[in-house]
N, C-alpha and C. Protein backbone atom coordinates (compact mmCIF):
# COMPACT_ATOMS: atom_id res chain seq x y z
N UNK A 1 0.62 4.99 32.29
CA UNK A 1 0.68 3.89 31.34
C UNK A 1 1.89 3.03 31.62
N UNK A 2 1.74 1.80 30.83
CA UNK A 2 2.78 0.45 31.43
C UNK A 2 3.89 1.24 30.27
N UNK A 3 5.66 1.05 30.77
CA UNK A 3 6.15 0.91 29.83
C UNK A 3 6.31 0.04 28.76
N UNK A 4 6.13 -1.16 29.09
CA UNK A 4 6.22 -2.06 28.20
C UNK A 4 4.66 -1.70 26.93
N UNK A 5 3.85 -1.35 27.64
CA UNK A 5 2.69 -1.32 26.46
C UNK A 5 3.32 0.19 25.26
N UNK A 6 3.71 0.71 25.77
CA UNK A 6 4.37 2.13 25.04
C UNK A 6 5.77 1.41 24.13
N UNK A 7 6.52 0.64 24.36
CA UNK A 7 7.37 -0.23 23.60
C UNK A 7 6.60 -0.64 22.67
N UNK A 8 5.61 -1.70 23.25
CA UNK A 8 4.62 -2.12 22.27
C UNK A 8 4.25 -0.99 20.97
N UNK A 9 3.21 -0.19 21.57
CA UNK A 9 3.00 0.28 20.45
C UNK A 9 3.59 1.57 19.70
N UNK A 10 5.19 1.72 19.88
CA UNK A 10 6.16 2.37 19.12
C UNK A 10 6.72 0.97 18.64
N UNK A 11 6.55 -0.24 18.84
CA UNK A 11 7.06 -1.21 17.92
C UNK A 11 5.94 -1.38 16.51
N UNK A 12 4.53 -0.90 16.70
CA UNK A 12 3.39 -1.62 15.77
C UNK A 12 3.87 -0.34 15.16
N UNK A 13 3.71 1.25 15.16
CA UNK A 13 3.97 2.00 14.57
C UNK A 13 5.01 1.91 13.50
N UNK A 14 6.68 1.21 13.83
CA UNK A 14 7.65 1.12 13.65
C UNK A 14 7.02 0.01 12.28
N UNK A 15 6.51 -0.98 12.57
CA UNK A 15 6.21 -2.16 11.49
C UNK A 15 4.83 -1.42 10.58
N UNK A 16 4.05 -0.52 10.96
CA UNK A 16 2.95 -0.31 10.05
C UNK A 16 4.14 0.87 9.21
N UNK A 17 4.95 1.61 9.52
CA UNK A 17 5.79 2.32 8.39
C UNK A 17 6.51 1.51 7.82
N UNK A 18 7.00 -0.02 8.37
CA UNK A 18 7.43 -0.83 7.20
C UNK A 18 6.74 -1.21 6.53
N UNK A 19 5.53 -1.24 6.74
CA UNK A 19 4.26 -2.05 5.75
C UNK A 19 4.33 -1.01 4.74
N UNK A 20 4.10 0.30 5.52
CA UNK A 20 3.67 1.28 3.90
C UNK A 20 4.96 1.46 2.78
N UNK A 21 6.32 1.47 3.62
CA UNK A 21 7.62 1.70 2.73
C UNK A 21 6.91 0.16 1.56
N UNK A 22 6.92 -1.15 2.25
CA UNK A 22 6.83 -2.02 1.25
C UNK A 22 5.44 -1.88 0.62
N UNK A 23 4.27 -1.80 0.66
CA UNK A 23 3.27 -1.04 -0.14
C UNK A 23 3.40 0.16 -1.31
N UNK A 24 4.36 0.80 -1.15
CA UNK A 24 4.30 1.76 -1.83
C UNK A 24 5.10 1.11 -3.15
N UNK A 25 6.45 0.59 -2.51
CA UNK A 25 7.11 -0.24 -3.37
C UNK A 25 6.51 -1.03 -4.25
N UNK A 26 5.38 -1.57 -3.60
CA UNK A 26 4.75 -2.50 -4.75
C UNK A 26 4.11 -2.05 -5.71
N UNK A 27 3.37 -0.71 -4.91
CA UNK A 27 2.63 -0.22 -6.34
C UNK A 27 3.26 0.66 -7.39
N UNK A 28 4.69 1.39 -7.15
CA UNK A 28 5.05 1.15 -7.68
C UNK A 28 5.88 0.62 -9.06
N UNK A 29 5.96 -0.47 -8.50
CA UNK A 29 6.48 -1.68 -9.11
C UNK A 29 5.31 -1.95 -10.33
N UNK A 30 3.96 -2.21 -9.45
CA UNK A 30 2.84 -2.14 -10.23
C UNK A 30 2.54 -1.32 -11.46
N UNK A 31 2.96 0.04 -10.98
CA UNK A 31 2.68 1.15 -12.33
C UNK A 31 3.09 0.94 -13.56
N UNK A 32 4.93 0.46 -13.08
CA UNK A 32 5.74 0.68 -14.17
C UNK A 32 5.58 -0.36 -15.05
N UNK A 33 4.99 -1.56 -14.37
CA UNK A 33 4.27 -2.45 -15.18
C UNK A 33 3.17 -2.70 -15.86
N UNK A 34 2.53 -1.84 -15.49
CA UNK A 34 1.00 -1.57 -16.01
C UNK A 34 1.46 -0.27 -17.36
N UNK A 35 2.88 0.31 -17.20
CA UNK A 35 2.91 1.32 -18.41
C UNK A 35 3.75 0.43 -19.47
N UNK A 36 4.66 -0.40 -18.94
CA UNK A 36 5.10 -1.12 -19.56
C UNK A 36 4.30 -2.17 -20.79
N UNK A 37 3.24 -2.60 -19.91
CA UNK A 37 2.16 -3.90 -20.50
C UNK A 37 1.35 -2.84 -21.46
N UNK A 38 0.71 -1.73 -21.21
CA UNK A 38 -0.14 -1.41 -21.66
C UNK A 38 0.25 -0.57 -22.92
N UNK A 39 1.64 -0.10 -22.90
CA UNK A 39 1.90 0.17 -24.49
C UNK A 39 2.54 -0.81 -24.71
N UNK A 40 2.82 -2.01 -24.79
CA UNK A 40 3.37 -3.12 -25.79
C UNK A 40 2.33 -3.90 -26.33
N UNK A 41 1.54 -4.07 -25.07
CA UNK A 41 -0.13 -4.85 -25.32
C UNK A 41 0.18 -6.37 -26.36
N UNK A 42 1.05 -6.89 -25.35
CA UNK A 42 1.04 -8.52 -25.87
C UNK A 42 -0.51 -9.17 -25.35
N UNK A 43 0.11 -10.47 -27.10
CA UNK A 43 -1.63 -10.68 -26.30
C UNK A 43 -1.80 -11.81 -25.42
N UNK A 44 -1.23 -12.55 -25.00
CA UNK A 44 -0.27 -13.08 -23.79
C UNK A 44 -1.59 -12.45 -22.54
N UNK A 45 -1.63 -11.07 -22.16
CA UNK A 45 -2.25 -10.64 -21.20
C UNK A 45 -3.54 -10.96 -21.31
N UNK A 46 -4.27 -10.51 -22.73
CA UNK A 46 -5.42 -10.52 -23.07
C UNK A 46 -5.91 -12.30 -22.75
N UNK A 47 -4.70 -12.91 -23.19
CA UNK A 47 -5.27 -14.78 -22.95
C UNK A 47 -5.42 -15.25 -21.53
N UNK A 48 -4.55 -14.45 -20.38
CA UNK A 48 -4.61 -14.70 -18.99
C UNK A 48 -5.91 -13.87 -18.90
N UNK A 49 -6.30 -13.46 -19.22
CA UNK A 49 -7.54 -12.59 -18.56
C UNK A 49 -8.69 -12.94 -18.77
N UNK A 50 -8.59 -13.81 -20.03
CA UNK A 50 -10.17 -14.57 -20.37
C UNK A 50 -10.74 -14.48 -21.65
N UNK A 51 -11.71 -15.03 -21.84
CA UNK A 51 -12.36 -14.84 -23.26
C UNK A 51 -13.02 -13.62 -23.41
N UNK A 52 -13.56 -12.80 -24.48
CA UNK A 52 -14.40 -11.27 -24.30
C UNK A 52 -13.72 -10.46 -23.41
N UNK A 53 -12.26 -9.97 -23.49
CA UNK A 53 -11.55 -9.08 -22.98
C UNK A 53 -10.73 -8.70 -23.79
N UNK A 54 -11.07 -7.02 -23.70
CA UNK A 54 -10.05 -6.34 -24.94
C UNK A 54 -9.73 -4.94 -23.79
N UNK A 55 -8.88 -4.30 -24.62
CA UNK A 55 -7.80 -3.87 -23.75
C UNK A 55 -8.39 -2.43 -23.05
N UNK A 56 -9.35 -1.70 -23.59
CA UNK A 56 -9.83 -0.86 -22.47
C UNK A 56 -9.93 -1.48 -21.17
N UNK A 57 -11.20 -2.32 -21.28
CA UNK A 57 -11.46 -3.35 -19.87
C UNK A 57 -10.04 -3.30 -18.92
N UNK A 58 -9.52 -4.25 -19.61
CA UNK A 58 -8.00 -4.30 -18.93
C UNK A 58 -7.14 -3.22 -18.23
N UNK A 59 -7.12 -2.19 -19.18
CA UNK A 59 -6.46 -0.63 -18.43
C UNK A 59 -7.75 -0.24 -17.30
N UNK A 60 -8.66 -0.27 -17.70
CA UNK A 60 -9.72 0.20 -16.53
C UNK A 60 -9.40 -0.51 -15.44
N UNK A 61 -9.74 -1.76 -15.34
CA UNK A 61 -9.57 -2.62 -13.95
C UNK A 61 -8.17 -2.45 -13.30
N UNK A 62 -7.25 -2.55 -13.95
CA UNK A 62 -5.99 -2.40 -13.64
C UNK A 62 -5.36 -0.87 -12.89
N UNK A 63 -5.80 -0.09 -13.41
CA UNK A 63 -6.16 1.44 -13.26
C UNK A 63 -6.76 1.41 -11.99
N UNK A 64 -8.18 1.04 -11.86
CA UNK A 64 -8.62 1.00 -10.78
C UNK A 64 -8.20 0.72 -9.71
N UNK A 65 -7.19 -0.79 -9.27
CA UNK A 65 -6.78 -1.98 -8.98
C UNK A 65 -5.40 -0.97 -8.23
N UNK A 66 -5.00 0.04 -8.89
CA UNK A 66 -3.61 0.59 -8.44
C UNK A 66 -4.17 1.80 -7.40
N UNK A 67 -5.35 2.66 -7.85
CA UNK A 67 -5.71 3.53 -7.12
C UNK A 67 -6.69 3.08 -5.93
N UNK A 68 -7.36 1.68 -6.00
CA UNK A 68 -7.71 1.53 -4.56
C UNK A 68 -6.34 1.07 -4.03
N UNK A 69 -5.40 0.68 -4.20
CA UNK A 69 -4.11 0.17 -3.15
C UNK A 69 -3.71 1.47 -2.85
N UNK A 70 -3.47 2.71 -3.18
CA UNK A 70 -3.09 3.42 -3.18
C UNK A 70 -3.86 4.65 -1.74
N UNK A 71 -4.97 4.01 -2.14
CA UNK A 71 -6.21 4.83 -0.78
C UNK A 71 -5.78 3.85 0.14
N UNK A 72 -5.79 2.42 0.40
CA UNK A 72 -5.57 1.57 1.05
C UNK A 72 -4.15 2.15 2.02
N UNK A 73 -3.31 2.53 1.22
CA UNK A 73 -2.37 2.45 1.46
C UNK A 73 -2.22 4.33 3.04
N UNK A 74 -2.90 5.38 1.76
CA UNK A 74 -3.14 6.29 2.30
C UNK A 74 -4.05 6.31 3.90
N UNK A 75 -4.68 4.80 4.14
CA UNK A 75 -5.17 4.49 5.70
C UNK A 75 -3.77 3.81 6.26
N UNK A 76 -3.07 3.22 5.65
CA UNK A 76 -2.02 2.49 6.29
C UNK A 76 -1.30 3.84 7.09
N UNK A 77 -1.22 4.92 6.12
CA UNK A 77 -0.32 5.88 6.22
C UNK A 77 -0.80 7.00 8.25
N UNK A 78 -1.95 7.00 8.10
CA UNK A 78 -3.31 7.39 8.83
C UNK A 78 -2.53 6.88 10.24
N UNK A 79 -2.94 5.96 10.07
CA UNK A 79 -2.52 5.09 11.12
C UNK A 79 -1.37 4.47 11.69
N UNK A 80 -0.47 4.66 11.02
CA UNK A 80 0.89 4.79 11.13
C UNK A 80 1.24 6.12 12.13
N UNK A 81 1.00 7.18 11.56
CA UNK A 81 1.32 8.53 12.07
C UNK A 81 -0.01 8.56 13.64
N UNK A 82 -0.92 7.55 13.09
CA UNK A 82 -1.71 8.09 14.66
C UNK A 82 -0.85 7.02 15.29
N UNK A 83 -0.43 5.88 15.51
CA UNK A 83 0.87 4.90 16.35
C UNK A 83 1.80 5.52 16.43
N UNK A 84 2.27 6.62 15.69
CA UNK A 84 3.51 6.99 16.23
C UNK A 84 3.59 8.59 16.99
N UNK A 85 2.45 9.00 17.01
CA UNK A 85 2.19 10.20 18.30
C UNK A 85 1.32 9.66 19.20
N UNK A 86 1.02 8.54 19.41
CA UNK A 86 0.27 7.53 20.63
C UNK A 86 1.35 7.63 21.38
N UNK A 87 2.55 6.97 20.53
CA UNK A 87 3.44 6.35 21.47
C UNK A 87 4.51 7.34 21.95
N UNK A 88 4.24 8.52 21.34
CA UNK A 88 5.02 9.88 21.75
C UNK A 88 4.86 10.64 22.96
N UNK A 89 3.29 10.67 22.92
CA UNK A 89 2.45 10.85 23.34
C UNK A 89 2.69 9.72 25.35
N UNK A 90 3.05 8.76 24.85
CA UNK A 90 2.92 8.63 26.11
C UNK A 90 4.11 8.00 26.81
N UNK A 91 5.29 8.55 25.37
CA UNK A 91 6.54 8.53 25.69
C UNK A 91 6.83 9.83 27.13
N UNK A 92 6.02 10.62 26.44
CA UNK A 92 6.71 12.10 27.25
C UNK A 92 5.80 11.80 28.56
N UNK A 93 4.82 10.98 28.55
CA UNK A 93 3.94 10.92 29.83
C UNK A 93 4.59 9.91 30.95
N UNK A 94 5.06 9.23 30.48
CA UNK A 94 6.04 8.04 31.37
C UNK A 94 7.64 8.99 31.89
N UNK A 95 8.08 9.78 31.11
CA UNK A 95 9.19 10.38 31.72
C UNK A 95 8.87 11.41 31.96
């Protein structure tokens, strides 16, 4: 294998674990706001969200909304760890 392509992809590895550090951060960020919103339950939220919306709806979608980022996130994770024994992988094969 080229060295430079093995740079390469211990650099994509290197940036998909920054993606997930900042992913995780967001959600998060997300939770504590979704525990925050959902026991104060201004109705502020209920008016951004539309007409015929009451607050189950709201925790459901929202709920939902955190645990697909969260699977999302768990492929980021996938693939991260398979980029970074690729590039291990053909770290030890080049030397």
């Amino acid at each position: 294998m080229n060295d430079t392509f093995e740079k390469r992809v211990r650099a994509a590895a290197v940036a998909t674990w920054w993606v997930v550090l900042i992913a995780v951060a967001f959600v998060v960020l997300q939770w504590i706001v979704y525990l925050a919103v959902t026991t104060a339950r201004p109705a502020w939220v209920l008016t951004m969200w539309g007409p015929h919306v009451d607050w189950p709806f709201v925790q459901i979608v929202w709920f939902w909304a955190i645990a697909i980022l969260k699977f999302i996130i768990w492929l980021a994770v996938l693939v991260a760890l398979w980029l970074t024994l690729w590039a291990r992988g053909m770290r030890k094969r080049i030397h």
